[in-house]
Protein backbone atom coordinates (compact mmCIF):
# COMPACT_ATOMS: atom_id res chain seq x y z
CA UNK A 1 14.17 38.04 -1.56
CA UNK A 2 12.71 35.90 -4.34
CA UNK A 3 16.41 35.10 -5.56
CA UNK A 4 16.48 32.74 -2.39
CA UNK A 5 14.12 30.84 -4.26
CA UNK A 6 15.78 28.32 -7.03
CA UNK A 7 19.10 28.37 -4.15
CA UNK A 8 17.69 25.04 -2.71
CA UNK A 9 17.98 23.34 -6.03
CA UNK A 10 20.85 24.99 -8.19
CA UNK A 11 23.34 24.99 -4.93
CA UNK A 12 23.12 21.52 -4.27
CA UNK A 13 23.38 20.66 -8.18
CA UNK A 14 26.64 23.05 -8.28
CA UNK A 15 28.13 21.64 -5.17
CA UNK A 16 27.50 17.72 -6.16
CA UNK A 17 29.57 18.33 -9.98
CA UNK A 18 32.37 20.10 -7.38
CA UNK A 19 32.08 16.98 -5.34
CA UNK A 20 32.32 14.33 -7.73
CA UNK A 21 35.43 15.99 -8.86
CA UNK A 22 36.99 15.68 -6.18
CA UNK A 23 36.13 12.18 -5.70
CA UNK A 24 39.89 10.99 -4.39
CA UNK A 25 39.67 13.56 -1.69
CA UNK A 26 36.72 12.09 0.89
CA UNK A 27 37.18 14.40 3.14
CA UNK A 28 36.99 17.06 1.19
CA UNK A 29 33.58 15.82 -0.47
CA UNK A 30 32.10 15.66 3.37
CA UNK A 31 32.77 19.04 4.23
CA UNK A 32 31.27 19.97 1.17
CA UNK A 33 28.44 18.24 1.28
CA UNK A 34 27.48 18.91 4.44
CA UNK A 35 27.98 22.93 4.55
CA UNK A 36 25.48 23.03 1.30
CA UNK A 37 22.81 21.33 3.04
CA UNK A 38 23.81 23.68 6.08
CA UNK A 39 23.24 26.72 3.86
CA UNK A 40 19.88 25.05 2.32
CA UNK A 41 18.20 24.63 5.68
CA UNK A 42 19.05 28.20 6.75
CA UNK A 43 17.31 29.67 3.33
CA UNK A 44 14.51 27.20 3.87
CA UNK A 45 13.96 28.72 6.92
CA UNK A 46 14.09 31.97 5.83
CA UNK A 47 11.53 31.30 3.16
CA UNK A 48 9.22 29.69 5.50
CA UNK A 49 9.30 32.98 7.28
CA UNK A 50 8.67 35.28 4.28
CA UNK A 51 6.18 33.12 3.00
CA UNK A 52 4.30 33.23 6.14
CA UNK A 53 4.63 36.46 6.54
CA UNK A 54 4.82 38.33 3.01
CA UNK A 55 3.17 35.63 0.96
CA UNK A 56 3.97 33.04 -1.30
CA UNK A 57 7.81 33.71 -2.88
CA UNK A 58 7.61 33.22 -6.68
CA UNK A 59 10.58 33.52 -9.28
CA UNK A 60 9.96 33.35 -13.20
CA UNK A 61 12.97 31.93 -14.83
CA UNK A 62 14.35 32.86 -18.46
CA UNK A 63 12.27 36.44 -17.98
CA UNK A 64 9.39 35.14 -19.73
CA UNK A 65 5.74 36.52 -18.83
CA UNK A 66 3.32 34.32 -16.73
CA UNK A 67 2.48 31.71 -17.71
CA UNK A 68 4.81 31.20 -20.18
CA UNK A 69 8.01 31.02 -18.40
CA UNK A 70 9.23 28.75 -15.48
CA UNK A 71 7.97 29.38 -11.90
CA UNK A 72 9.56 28.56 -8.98
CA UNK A 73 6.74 29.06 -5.91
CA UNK A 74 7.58 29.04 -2.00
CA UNK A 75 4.02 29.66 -0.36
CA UNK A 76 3.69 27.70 3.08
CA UNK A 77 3.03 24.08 2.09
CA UNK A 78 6.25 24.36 -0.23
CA UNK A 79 8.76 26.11 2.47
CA UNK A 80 7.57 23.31 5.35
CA UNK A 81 8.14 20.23 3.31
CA UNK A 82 11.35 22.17 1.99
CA UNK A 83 12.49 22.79 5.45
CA UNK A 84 11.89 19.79 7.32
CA UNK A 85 13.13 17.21 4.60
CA UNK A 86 16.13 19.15 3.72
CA UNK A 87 16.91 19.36 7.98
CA UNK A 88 16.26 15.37 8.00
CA UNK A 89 18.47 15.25 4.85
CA UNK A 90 21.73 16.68 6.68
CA UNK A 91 20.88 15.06 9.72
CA UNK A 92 21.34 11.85 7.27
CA UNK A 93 24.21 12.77 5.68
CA UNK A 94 26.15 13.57 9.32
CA UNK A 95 24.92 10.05 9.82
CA UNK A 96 26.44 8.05 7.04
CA UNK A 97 30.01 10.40 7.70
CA UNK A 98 29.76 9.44 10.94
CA UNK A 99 30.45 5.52 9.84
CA UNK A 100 33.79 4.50 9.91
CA UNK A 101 35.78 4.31 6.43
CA UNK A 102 35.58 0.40 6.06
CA UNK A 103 31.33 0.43 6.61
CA UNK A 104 31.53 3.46 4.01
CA UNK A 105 33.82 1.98 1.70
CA UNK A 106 31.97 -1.57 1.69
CA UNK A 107 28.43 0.38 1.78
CA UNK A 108 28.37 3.59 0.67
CA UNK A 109 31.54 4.93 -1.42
CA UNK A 110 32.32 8.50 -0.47
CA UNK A 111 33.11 9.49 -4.31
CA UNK A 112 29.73 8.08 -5.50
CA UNK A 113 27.59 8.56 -2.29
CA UNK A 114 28.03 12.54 -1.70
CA UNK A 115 27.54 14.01 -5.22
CA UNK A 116 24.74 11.68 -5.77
CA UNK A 117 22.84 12.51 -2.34
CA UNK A 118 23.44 16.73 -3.03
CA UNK A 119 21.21 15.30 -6.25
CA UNK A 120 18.56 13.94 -4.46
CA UNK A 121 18.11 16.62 -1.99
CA UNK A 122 18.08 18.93 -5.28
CA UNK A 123 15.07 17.08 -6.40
CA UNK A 124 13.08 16.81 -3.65
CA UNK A 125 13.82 20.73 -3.76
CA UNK A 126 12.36 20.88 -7.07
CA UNK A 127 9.31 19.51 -6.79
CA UNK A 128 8.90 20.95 -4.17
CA UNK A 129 9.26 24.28 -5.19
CA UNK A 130 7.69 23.56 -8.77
CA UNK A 131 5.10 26.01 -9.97
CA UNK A 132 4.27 23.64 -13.13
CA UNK A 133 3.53 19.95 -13.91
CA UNK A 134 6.44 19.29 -16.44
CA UNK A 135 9.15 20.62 -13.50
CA UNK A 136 7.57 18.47 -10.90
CA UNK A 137 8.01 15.59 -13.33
CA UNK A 138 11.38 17.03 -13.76
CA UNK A 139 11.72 16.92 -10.11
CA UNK A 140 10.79 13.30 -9.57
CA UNK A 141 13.30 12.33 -12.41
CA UNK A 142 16.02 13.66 -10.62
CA UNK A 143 14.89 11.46 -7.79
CA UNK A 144 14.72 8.24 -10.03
CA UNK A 145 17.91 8.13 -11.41
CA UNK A 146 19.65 9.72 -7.96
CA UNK A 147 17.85 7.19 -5.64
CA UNK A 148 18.49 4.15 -7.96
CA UNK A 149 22.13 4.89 -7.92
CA UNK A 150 22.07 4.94 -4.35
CA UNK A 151 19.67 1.96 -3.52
CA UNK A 152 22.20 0.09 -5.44
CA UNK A 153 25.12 1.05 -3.33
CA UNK A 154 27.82 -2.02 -3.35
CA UNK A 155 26.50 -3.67 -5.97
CA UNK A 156 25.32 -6.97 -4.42
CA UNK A 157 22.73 -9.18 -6.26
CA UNK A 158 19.83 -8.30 -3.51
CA UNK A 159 20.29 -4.50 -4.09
CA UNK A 160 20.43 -4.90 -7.66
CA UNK A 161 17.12 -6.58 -7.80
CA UNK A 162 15.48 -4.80 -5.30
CA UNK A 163 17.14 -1.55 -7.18
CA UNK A 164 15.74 -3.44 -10.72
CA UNK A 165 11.85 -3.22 -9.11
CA UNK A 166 11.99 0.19 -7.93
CA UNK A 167 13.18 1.81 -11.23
CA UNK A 168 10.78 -0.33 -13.69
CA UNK A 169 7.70 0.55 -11.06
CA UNK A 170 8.79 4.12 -11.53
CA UNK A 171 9.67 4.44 -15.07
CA UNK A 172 6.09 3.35 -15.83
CA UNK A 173 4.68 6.15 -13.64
CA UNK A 174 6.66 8.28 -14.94
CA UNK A 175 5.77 7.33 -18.49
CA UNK A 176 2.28 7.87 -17.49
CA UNK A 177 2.87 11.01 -15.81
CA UNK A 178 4.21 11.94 -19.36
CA UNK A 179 1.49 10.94 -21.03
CA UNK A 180 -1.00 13.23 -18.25
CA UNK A 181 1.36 16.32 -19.07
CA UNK A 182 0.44 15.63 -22.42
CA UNK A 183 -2.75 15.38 -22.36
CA UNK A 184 -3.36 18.50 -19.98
CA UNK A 185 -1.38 20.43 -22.67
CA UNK A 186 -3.70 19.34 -24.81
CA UNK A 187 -6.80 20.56 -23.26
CA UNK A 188 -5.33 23.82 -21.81
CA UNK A 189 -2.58 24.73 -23.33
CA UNK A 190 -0.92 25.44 -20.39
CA UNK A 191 0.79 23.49 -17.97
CA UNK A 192 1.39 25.65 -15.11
CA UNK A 193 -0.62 24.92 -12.29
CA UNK A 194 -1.94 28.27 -11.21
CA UNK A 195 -2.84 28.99 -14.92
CA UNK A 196 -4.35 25.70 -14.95
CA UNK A 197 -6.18 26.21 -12.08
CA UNK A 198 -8.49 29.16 -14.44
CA UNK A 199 -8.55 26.92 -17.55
CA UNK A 200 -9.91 23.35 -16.27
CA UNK A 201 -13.15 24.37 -14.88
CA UNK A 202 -14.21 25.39 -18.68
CA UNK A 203 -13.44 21.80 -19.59
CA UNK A 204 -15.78 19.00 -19.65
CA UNK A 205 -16.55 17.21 -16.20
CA UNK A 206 -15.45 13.67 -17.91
CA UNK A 207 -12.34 15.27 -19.24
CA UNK A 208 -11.86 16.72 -15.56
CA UNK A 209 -12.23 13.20 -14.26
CA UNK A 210 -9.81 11.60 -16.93
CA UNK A 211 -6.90 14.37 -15.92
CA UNK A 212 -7.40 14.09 -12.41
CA UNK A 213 -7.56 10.07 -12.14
CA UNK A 214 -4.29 10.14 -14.36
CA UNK A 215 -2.41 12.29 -12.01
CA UNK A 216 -3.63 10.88 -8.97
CA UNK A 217 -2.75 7.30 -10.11
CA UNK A 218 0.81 8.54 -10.90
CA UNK A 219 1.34 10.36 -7.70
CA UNK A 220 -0.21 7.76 -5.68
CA UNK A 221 2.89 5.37 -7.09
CA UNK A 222 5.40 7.57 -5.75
CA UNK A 223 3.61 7.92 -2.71
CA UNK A 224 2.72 4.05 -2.26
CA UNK A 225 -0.59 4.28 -1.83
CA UNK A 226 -2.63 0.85 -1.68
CA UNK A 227 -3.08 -1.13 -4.11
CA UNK A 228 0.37 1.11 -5.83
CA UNK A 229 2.72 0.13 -2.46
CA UNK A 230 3.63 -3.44 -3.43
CA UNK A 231 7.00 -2.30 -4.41
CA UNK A 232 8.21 -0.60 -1.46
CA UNK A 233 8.71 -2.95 1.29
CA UNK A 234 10.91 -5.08 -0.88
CA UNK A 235 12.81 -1.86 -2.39
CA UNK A 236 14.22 -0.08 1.46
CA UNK A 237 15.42 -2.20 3.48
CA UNK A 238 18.07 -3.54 1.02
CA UNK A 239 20.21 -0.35 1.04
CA UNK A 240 22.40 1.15 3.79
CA UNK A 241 20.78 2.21 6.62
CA UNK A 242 21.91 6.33 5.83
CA UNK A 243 20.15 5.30 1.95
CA UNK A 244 16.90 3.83 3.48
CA UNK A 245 16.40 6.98 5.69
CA UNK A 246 16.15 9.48 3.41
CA UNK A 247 14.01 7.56 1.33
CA UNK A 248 11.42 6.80 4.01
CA UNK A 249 11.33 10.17 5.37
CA UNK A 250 11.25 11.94 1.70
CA UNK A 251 10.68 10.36 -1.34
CA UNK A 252 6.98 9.19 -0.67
CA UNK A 253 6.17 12.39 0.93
CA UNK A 254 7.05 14.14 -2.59
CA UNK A 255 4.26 12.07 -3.86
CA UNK A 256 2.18 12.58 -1.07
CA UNK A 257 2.70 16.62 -1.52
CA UNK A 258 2.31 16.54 -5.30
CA UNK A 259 -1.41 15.09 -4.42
CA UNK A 260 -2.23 17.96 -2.11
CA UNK A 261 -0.96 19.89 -4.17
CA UNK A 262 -2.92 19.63 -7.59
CA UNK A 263 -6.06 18.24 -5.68
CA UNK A 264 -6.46 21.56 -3.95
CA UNK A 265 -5.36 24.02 -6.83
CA UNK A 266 -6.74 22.48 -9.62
CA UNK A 267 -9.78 20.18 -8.64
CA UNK A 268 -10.86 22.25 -5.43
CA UNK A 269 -14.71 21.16 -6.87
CA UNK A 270 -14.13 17.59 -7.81
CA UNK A 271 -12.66 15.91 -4.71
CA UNK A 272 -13.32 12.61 -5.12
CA UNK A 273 -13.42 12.32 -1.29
CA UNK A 274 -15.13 8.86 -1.47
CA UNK A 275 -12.56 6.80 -3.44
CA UNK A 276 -9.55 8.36 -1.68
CA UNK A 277 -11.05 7.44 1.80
CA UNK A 278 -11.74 3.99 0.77
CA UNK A 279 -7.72 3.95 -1.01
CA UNK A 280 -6.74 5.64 2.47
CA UNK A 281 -8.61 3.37 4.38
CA UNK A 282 -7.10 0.27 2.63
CA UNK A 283 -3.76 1.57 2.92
CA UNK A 284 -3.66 2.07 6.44
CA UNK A 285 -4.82 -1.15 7.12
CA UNK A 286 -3.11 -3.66 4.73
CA UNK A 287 0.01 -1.56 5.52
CA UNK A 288 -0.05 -1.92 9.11
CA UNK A 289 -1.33 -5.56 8.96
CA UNK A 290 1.82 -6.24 6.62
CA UNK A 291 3.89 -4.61 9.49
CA UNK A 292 2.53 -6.30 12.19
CA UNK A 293 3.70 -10.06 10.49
CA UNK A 294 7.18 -9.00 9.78
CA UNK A 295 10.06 -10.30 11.77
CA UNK A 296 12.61 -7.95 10.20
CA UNK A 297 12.48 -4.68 11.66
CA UNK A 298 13.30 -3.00 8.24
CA UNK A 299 10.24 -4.42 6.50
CA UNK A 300 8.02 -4.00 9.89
CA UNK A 301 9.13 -0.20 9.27
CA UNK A 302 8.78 -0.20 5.71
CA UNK A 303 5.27 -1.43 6.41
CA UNK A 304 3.95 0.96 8.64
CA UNK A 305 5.33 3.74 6.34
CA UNK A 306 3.05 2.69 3.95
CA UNK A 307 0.31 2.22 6.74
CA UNK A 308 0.58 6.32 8.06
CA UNK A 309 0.66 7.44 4.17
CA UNK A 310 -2.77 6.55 4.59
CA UNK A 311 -3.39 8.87 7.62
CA UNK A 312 -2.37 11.57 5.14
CA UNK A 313 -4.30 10.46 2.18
CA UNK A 314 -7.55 10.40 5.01
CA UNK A 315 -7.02 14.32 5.40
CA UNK A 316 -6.73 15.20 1.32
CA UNK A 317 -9.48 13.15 1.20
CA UNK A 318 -12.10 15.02 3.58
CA UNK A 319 -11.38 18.17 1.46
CA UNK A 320 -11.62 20.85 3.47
CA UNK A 321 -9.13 23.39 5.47
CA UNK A 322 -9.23 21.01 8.60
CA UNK A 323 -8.60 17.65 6.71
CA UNK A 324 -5.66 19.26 4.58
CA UNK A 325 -4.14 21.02 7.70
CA UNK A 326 -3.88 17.90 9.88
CA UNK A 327 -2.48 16.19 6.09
CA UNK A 328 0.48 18.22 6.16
CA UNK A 329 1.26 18.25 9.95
CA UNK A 330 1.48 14.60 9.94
CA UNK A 331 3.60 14.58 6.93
CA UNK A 332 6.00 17.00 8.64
CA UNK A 333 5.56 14.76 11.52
CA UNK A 334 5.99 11.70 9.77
CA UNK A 335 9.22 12.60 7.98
CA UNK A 336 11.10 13.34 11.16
CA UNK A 337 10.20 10.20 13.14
CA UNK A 338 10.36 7.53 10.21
CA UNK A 339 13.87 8.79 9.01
CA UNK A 340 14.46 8.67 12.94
CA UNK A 341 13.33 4.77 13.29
CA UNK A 342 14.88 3.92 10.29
CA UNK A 343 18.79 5.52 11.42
CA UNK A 344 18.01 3.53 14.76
CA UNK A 345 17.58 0.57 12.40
CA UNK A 346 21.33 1.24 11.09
CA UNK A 347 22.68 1.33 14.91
CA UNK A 348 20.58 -1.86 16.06
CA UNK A 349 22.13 -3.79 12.70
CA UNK A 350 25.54 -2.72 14.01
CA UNK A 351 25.50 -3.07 17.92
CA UNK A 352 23.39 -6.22 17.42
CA UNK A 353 24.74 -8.02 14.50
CA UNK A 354 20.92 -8.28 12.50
CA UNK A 355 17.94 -6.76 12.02
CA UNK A 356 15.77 -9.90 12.45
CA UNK A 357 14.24 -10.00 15.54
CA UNK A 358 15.06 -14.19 15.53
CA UNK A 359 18.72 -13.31 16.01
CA UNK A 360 18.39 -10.19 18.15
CA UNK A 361 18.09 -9.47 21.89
CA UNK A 362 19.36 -7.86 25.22
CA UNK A 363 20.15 -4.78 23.81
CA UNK A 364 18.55 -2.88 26.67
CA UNK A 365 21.43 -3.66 28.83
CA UNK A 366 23.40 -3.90 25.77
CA UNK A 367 23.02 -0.11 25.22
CA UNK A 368 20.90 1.61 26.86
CA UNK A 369 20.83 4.50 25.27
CA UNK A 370 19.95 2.53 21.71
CA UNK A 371 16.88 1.51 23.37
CA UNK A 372 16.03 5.27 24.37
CA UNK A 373 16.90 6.12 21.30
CA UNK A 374 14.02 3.74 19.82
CA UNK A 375 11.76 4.19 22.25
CA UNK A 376 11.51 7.43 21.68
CA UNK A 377 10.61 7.92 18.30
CA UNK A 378 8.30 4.41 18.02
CA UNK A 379 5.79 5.58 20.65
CA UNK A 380 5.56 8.64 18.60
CA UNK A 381 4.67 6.79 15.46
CA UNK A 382 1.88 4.84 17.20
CA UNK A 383 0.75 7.87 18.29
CA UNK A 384 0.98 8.00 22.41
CA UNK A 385 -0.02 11.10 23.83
CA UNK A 386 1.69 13.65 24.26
CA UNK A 387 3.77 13.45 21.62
CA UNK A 388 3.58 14.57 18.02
CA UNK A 389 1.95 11.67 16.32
CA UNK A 390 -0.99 11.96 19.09
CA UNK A 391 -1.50 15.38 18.22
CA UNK A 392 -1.50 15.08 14.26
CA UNK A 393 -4.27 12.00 14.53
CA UNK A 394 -6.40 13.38 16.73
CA UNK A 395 -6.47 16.56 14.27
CA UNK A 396 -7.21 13.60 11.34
CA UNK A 397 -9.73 12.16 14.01
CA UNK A 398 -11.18 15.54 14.46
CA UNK A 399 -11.85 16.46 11.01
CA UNK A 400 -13.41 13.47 10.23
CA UNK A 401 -16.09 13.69 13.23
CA UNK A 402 -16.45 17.27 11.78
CA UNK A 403 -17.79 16.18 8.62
CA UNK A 404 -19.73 13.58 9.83
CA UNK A 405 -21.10 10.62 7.55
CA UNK A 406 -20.23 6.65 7.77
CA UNK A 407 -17.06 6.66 5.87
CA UNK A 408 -15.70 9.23 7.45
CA UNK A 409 -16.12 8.04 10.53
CA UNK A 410 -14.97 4.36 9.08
CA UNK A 411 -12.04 6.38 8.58
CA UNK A 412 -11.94 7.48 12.00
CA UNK A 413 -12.28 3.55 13.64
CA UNK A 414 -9.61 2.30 10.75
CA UNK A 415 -7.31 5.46 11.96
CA UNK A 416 -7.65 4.36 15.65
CA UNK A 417 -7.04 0.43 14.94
CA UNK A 418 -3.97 1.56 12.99
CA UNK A 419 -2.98 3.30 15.47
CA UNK A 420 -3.05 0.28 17.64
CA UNK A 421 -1.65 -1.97 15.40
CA UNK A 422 1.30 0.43 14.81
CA UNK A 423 1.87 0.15 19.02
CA UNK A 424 1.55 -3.59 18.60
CA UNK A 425 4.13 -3.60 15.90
CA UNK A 426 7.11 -1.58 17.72
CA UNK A 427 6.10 -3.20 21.19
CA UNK A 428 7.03 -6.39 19.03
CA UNK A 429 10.42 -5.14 18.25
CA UNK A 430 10.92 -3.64 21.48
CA UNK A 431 10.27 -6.54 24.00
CA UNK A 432 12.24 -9.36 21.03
CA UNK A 433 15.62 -6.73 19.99
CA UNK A 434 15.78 -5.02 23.48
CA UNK A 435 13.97 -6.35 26.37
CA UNK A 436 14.06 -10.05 26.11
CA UNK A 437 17.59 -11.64 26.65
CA UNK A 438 20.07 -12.43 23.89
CA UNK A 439 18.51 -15.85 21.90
CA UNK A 440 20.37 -18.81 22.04
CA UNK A 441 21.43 -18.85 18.08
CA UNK A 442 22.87 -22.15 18.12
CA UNK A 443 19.23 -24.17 18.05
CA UNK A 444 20.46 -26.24 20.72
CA UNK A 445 23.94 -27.48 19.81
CA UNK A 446 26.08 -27.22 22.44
CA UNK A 447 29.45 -27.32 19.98
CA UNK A 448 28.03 -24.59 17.44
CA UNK A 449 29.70 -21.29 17.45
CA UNK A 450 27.32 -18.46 19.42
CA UNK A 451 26.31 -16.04 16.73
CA UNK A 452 28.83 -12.64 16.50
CA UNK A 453 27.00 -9.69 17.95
CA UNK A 454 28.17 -6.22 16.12
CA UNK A 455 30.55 -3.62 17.11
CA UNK A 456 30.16 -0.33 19.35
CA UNK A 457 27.86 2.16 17.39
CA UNK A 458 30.09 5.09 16.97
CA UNK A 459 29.71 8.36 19.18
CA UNK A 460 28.52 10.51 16.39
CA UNK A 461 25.46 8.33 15.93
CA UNK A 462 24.13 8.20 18.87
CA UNK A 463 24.20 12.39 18.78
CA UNK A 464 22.85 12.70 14.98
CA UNK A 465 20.21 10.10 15.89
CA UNK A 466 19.29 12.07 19.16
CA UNK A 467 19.42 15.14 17.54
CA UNK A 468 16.38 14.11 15.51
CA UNK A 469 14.73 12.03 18.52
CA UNK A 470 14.63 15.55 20.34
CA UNK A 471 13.25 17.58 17.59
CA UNK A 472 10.48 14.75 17.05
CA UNK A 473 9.20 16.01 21.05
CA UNK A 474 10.33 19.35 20.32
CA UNK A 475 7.22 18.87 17.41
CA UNK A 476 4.79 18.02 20.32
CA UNK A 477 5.93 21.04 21.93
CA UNK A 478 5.49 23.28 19.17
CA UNK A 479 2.38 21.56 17.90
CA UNK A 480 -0.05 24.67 18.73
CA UNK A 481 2.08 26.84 16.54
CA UNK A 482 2.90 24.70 13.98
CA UNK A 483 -1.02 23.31 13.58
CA UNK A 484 -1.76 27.28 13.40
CA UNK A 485 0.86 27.49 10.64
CA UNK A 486 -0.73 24.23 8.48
CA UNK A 487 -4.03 25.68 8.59
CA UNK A 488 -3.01 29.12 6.75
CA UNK A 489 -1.11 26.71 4.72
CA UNK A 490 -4.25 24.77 3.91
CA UNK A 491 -6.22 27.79 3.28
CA UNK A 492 -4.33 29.58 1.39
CA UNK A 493 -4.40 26.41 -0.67
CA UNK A 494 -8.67 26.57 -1.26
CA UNK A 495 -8.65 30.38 -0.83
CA UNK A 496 -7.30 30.97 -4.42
CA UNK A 497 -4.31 32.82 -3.47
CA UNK A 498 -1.70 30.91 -4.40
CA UNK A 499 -3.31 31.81 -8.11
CA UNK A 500 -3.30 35.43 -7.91
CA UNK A 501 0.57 35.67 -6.65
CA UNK A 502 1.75 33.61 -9.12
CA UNK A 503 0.05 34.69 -11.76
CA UNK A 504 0.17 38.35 -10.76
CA UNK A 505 4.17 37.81 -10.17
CA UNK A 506 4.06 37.06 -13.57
CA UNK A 507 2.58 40.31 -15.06
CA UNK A 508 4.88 42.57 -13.37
């Protein structure tokens, strides 16, 4: 079964060059589109099982031995993340077909859009499923040039420049993540991670510290971790609402998996818990602060995802099976209901005409089933019992008691104020956008036009966007099973197994 392995990455690849060929057939590109990502959430699925159940799934390309060659590596950590972003990712994509052909011609064009979004889901695949440094760096490339193209979508001078900041913050990471493959090649010899993982500890402690800081400065850029986040809530909200989805549910969770994944395999023994509580610490905060002063619902929600990165950044921190298991349930957590919040986004912008909660209002009566459809999903994020966000902080929470000392349990008070803050936030939105009544937008003039509220929200939205609303409880209801699942996850992680497979698939 270890063929299933590179599928997630070389089908979507081979389906996007079919796509853009047939770029003056839409519909054609649609169906296309949409049964790949079908057929990569079914073998996702299928490798979360095996790898639960037979061990980590590991395919050396080219047929050279380990570690020469390249690995591709499904163990737990790798088929989650692979499963639930590629499930959000076709949830998008039935999203943005769903809009009607002048929103998608004026927004998102069909002939660009698909083959460049079967791309991005390839590279989020990638580095996922990367066994090495230089194919995760390959991996995030893939998501630079694929999530520029379509943060840019329509071509207007705000997208541009918001597109213009994104790519030069990343280019420089990704120059410096060059320059950190370089320099681990230089000390080992090796990139590979699980061959890595056996050559570090003979290095020098300094030159430990140097490689780690390196890497975890470039992957806390992806993942906008504080002070590193700066460029993110001026980057999303400019792009159509299908666009600024999938990047809130996936692309900062790639960074955020990359850091749990070389802080556990290659510096289990040089944490550095006490700077990344303090960087977790500050990002929840001055992310949720940011979110709680916005009047734009976009940037309120492109706050707070910066805010909960922190939440996950708190559990790599603690260093331990608990801290890392309650990591990666509330990044599987957090993927689902912030691409949620952020299609709901999409629908108020249409049914009420804006996305500033100045303009907005009465859209409870407007449609009810919008405000459902928010409710939902924001009392999740602020983490209201019983649902899914409750369960994944008091996990964090947990942990943190568990290890005891004062910055840990600063960690703990910052985590509940968030928390808070984050209810204080979507309250906001909900009681100006949907329970208040509509604003009078003409600041008093009797003889001013009223202000144009937006058209019906089409049927297949309100389904899509449910869809994903219902498997954000369905994660409360499965929590038991699924925290089970993130703790073998997490110790397979410190236990040294994901090593010996690899390494041992190698030798075969």
């Amino acid at each position: 079964m270890n063929a299933l392995v590179p599928l997630p990455v070389i089908l979507p690849l081979a389906v996007a060059g079919i796509s853009l060929a047939m770029g003056r057939h839409p519909r054609i590109q649609r169906v296309l589109s949409a049964i790949t990502l079908t057929v990569v959430v079914a073998i996702a699925a299928v490798l979360m099982y095996l790898a639960d159940t037979r061990g980590p799934q590991v395919l050396w390309l080219g047929d050279w031995p380990a570690p020469i060659g390249i690995a591709l590596v499904a163990d737990r950590l790798s088929a989650l993340m692979l499963l639930v972003s590629t499930a959000v990712a076709l949830a998008v994509l039935l999203f943005a077909v769903g809009e009607d052909e002048e929103t998608t011609r004026r927004q998102t064009p069909v002939s660009i859009f698909h083959p460049t979004f079967l791309v991005l889901s390839a590279g989020v695949s990638n580095a996922f499923l990367a066994g090495d440094l230089f194919n995760i760096f390959v991996g995030f490339e893939i998501l630079l040039f694929s999530s520029y193209v379509l943060l840019t979508l329509g071509a207007t001078g705000e997208r541009i420049r918001a597109g213009t900041t994104y790519v030069v913050v990343n280019l420089v990471s990704s120059l410096l993540f060059l320059v950190a493959i370089a320099w681990v090649y230089a000390a080992t010899g090796t990139v590979n991670l699980a061959d890595l993982a056996t050559k570090l500890t003979s290095l020098p402690d300094a030159t430990q510290s140097l490689l780690q800081g390196i890497l975890l400065v470039v992957f806390g850029v992806k993942a906008a971790v504080f002070p590193m986040s700066f460029w993110l809530p001026d980057s999303y909200p400019t792009a159509p609402a299908p666009v600024t989805a999938v990047f809130a549910g996936l692309l900062t969770k790639v960074g955020v998996y990359a850091m749990i994944r070389t802080q556990t395999v290659l510096f289990p023994h040089n944490s550095l818990s006490e700077p990344l509580m303090v960087i977790a610490l500050l990002t929840m905060v001055v992310g949720i602060l940011g979110a709680v002063a916005q009047a734009e619902i976009k940037r309120l929600l492109s706050f707070t995802l910066v805010s909960h990165i922190g939440y996950m950044v708190f559990g790599l921190a603690m260093a331990n099976t608990a801290g890392v298991s309650a990591a990666i349930f509330y990044a599987a957590h957090h993927i689902t209901i912030q691409t949620t919040l952020f299609l709901v986004c999409g629908m108020i912008e249409r049914r009420g005409g804006s996305t500033s909660l100045n303009e907005l209002g009465g859209l409870a009566a407007m449609s009810p089933m919008l405000g459902v459809l928010f409710f939902i999903p924001a009392i999740n994020l602020a983490g209201i019992p019983p649902f899914s966000g409750f369960v994944g902080k008091v996990g964090l929470m947990e942990a943190g008691v568990d290890m005891g000392g004062w910055l840990p349990m600063t960690l703990v008070v910052g985590g509940v104020v968030t928390s808070l803050l984050t209810l204080l936030a979507v309250a906001k939105v909900w009681n100006r956008a949907f329970w208040r009544g509509v604003p009078d937008a003409t600041s008093g003039d009797p003889d001013a036009t009223p202000r144009k509220r937006g058209a019906r929200i089409p049927h297949a939205w309100m389904v899509i966007v449910g869809a994903l609303a219902i498997v954000g409880v369905l994660l409360s209801v499965v929590a038991g099973p699924l925290f089970e699942y993130t703790s073998r996850a997490a110790i397979d992680l410190y236990d040294g197994r994901y090593i010996s497979v690899v390494l041992g698939e190698g030798h075969r």
